[in-house]
Protein backbone atom coordinates (compact mmCIF):
# COMPACT_ATOMS: atom_id res chain seq x y z
CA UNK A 1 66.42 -29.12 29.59
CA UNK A 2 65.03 -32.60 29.76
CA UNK A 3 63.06 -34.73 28.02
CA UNK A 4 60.29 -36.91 30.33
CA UNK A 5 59.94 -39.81 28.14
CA UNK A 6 57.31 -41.34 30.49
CA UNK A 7 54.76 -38.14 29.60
CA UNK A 8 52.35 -39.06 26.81
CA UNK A 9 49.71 -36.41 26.05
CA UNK A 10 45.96 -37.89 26.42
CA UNK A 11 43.58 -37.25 23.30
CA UNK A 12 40.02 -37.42 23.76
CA UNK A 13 37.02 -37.95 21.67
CA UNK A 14 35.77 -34.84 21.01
CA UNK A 15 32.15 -34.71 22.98
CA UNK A 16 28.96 -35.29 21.14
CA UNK A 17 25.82 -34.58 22.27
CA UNK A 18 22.83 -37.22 22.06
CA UNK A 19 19.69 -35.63 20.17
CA UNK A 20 16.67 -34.96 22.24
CA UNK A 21 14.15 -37.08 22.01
CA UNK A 22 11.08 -35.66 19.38
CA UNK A 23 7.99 -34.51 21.40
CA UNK A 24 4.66 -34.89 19.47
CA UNK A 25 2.15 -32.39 21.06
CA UNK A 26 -1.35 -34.23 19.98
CA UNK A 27 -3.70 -31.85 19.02
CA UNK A 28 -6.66 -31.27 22.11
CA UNK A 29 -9.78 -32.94 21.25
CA UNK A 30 -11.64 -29.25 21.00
CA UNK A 31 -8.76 -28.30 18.36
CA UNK A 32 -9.83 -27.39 14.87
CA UNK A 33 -7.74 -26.55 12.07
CA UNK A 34 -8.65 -23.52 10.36
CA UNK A 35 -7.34 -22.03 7.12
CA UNK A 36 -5.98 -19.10 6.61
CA UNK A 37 -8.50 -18.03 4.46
CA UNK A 38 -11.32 -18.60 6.55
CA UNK A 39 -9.59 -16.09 9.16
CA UNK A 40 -9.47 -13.53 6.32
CA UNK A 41 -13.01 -13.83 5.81
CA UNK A 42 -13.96 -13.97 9.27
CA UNK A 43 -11.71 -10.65 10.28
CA UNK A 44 -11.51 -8.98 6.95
CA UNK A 45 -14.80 -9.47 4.21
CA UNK A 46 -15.33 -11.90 1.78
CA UNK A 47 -11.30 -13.50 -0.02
CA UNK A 48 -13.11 -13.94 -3.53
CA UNK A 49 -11.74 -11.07 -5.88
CA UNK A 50 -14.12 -8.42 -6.79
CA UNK A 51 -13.14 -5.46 -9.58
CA UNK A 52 -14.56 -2.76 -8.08
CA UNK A 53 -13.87 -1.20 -11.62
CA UNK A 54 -10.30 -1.18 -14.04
CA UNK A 55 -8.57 -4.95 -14.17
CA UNK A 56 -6.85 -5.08 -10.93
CA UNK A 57 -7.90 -7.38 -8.41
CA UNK A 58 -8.76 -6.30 -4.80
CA UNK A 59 -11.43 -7.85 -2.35
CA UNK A 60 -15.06 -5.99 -1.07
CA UNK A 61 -12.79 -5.03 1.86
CA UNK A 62 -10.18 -4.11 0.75
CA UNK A 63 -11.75 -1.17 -1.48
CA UNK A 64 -13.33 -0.22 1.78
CA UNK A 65 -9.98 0.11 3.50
CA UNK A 66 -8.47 1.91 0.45
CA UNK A 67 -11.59 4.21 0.97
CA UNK A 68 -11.38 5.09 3.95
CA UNK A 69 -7.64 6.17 3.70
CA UNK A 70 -7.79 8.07 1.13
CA UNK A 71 -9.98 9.73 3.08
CA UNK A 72 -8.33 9.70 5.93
CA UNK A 73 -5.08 11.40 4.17
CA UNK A 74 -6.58 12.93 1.40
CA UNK A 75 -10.15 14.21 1.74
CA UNK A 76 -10.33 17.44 1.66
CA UNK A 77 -11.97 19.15 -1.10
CA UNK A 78 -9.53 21.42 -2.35
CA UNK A 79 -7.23 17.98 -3.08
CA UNK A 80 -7.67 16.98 -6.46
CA UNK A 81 -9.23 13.54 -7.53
CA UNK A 82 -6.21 12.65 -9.31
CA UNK A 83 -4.07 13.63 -6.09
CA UNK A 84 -6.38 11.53 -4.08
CA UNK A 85 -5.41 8.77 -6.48
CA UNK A 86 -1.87 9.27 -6.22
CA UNK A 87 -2.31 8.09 -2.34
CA UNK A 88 -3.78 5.04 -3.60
CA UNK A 89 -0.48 4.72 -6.01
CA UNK A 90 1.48 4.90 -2.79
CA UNK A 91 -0.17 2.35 -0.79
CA UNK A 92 -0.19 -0.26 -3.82
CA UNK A 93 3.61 0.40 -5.02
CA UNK A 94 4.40 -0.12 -0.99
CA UNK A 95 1.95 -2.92 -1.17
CA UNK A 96 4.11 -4.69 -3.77
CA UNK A 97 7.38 -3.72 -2.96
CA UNK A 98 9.54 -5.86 -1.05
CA UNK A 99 10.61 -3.31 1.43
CA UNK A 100 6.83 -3.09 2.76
CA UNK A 101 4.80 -5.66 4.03
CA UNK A 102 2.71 -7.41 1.26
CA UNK A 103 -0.90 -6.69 2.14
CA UNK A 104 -2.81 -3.51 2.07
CA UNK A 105 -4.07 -3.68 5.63
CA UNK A 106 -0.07 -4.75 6.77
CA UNK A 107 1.11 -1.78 4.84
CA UNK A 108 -1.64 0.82 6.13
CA UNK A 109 -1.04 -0.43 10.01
CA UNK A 110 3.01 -0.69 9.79
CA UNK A 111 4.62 0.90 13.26
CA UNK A 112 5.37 4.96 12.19
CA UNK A 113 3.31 4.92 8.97
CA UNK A 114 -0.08 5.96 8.17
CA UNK A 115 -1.31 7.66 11.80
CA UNK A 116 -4.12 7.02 13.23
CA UNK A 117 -5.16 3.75 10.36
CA UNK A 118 -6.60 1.73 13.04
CA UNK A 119 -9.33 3.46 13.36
CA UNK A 120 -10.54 2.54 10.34
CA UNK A 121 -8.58 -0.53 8.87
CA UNK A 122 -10.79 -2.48 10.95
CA UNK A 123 -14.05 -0.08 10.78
CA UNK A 124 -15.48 -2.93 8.26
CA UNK A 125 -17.59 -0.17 6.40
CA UNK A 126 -16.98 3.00 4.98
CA UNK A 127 -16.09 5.94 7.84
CA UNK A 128 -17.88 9.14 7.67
CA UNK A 129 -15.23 10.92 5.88
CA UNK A 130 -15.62 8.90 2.48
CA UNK A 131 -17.17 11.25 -0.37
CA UNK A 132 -18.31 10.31 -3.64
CA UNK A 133 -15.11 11.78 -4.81
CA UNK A 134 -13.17 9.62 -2.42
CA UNK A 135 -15.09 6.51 -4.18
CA UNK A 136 -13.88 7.94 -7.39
CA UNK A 137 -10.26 8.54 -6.56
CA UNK A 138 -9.87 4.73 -5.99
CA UNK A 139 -11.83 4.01 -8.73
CA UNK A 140 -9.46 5.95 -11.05
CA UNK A 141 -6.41 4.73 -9.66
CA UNK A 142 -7.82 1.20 -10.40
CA UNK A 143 -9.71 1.58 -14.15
CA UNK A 144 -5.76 2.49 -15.56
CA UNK A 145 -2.71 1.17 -12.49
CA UNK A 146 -0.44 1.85 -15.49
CA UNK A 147 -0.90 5.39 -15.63
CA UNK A 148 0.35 5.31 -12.17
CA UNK A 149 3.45 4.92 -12.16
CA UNK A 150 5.12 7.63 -10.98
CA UNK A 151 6.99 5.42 -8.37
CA UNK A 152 6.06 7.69 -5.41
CA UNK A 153 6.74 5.45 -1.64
CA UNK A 154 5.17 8.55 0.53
CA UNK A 155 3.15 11.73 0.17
CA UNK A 156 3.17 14.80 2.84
CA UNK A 157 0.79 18.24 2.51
CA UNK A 158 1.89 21.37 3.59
CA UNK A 159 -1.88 22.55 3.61
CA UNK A 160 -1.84 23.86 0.34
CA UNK A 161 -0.26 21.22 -1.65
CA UNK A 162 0.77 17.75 -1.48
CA UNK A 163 4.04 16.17 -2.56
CA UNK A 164 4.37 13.07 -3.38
CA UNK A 165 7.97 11.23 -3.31
C-alpha cells in the first residue's frame, strides 16, 4: 500500500439555486373583485341572519334547505315530529364538528352522504315534499338546540323505525 501524496480531494460549494423571478399577473381590465358574500347571496338567499324561531342563527335559505331534507329523509307521516327533528340534530352537530365540512349546504352535498341532496340543496324554494309538520320539525329543533343533544352523526330507517347514532 501506498500513499499518493500528489492526490488532494476537490470540495465544492454546495449548489444553490437563484430564486425565480416574481411574476405579477395584473388583473384584466373587465376583472371585478367580488366578495364572498355577495356569491352567497347571489347562489344561496339573502347572508343576513334570520331566526326562523328559537335563538339560533340560520339564513332564509338555509331553513329552506334544512326543509327540504328533512323531508327528503324524514317525511313520512308515520315519523314522528320529534324524529324529524333529530335529522336536523344530525346535520347541525355534523355542521359544527370538525370532521364535517362547516356549512349546511357542504355537509348535505358531501361525496357518499345524504343521496340524492342535489336535487334540492339548490331547489331555492321549498320541494313538494315539505309538510307543515316538516316546517315544524325544524322549527322545534331550533326554539330549544340544547335539548338536542343526543350527539347522534347519522340516522338510518328500517321502514318502521329510525335509529339514530
Amino acid at each position: 500500500y501506498s500513499y499518493d501524496s500528489s492526490y488532494e480531494p476537490v470540495y465544492q460549494e454546495s449548489y444553490v439555486p437563484e430564486p425565480e423571478p416574481e411574476v405579477v399577473v395584473a388583473p384584466s381590465p373587465d376583472y371585478t373583485e367580488v366578495s364572498v358574500s355577495e356569491v352567497q347571496e347571489t347562489y344561496y338567499g339573502p347572508t343576513v341572519p334570520t331566526v326562523p324561531s328559537g335563538n339560533s342563527y340560520i339564513t332564509d335559505a338555509e331553513y329552506v334547505i334544512l326543509c327540504n331534507a328533512v323531508a327528503h329523509e324524514a317525511g313520512s307521516n308515520w315519523i314522528s315530529t320529534y324524529d324529524k327533528a333529530k335529522v336536523v340534530e344530525v346535520i347541525m352537530n355534523r355542521v359544527y364538528s370538525p370532521l364535517y365540512p362547516n356549512s349546511i349546504i357542504d355537509v348535505l352535498v358531501q361525496y357518499n352522504q345524504f343521496t340524492g341532496s342535489e336535487s334540492y340543496v339548490y331547489l331555492g324554494t321549498y320541494s313538494s315534499y315539505v309538510s307543515d309538520d316538516v316546517k315544524a320539525a325544524v322549527d322545534l329543533y331550533f326554539s330549544d338546540p340544547s335539548s338536542f343533544s343526543h350527539g347522534y352523526f347519522g340516522f338510518y330507517g328500517d321502514g318502521v323505525h329510525n335509529y339514530f347514532y
